[in-house]
Protein backbone atom coordinates (compact mmCIF):
# COMPACT_ATOMS: atom_id res chain seq x y z
CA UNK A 1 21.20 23.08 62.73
CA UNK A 2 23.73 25.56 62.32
CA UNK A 3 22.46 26.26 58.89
CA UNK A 4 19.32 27.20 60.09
CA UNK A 5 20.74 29.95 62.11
CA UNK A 6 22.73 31.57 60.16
CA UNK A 7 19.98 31.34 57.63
CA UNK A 8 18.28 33.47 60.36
CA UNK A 9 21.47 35.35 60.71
CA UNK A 10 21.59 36.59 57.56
CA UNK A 11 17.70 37.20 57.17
CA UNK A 12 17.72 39.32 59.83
CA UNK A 13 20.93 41.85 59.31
CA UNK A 14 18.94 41.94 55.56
CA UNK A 15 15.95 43.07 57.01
CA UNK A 16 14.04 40.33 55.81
CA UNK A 17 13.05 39.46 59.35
CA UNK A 18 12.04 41.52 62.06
CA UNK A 19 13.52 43.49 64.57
CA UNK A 20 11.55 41.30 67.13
CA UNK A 21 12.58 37.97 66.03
CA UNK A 22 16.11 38.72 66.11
CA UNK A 23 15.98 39.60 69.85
CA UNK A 24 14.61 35.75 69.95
CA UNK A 25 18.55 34.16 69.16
CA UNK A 26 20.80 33.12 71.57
CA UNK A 27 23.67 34.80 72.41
CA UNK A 28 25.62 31.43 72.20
CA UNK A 29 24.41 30.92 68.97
CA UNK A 30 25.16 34.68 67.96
CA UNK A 31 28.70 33.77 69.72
CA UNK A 32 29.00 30.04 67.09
CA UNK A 33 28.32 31.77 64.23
CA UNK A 34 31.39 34.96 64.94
CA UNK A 35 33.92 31.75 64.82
CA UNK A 36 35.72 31.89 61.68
CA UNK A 37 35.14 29.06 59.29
CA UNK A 38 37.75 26.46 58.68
CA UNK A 39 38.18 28.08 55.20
CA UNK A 40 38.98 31.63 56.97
CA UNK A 41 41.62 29.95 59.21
CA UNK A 42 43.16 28.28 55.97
CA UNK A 43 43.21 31.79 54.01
CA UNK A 44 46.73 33.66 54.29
CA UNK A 45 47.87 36.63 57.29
CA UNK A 46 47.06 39.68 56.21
CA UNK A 47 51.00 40.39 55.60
CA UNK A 48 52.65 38.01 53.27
CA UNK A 49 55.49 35.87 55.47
CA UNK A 50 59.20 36.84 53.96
CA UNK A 51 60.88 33.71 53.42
CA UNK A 52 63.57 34.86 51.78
CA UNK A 53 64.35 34.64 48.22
CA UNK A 54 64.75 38.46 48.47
CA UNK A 55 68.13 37.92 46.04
CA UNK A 56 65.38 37.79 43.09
CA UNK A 57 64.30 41.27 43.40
CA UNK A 58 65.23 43.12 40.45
CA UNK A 59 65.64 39.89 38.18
CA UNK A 60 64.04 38.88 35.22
CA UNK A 61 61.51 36.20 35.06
CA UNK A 62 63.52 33.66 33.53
CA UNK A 63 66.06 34.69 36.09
CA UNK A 64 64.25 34.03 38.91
CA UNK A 65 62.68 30.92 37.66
CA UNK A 66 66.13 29.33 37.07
CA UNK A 67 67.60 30.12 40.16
CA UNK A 68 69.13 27.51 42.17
CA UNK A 69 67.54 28.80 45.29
CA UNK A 70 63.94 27.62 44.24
CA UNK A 71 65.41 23.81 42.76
CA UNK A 72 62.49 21.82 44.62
CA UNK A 73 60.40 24.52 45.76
CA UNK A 74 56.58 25.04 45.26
CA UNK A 75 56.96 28.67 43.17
CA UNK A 76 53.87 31.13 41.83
CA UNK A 77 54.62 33.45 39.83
CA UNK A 78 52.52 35.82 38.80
CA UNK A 79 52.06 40.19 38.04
CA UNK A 80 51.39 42.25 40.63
CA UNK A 81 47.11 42.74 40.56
CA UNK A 82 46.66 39.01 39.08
CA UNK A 83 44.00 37.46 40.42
CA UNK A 84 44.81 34.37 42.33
CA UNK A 85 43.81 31.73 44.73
CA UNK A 86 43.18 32.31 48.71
CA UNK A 87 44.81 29.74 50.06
CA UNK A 88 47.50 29.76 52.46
CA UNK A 89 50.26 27.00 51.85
CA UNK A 90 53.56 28.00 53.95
CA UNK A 91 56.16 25.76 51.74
CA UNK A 92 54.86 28.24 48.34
CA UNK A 93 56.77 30.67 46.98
CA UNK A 94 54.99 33.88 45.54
CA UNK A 95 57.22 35.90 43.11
CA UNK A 96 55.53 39.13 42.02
CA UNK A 97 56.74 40.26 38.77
CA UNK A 98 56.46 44.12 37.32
CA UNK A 99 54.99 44.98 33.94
CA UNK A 100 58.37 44.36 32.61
CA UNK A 101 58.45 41.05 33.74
CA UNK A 102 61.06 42.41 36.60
CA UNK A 103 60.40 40.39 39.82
CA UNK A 104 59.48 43.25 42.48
CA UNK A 105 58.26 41.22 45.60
CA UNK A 106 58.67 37.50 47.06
CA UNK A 107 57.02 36.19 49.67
CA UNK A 108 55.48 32.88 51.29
CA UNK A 109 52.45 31.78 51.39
């Protein structure tokens, strides 16, 4: 059922439908479909959680990925403007590394 409307949803904010028809939903279903999806609740806050860690700024990579701060930790590391995944997982580390390889942020998430 709740494919169905935002099948209409989306047919109508296209223009694929008409004006008319639109005026035809619910608001309660207009209301259903603003809720964000389970996958939008799961995706990280807009501004990256600092966990601390911040004693890697300024290291190298194989710096940071031997410290003994991180021994057991979930860590990603990856250059700043890599593409990677949207999910939010709390207990992850993010190290952000320079061109150089030079670690310039950490965060969680």
């Amino acid at each position: 059922m709740r494919c169905v409307f935002i099948s209409v949803f989306i047919l109508t904010f296209s223009g694929v439908l008409p004006a008319a028809l639109a005026d035809e939903i619910p608001s309660s279903v207009i209301h259903e479909m603003s809720k964000p999806s389970v996958g939008e609740r799961l995706m990280a806050p807009e501004v990256p959680q600092d966990c601390g860690h911040q004693e890697l700024v300024g290291k190298s990579r194989s710096d940071a990925q031997s410290a003994p701060s991180l021994k057991g930790l979930v860590v990603r590391i990856m250059h700043e403007g890599d593409q990677t995944t949207m999910d939010y997982s709390p207990a992850r580390v993010n190290i952000i590394l320079d061109e150089h390889d030079i670690v310039i942020r950490v965060y969680c998430g």
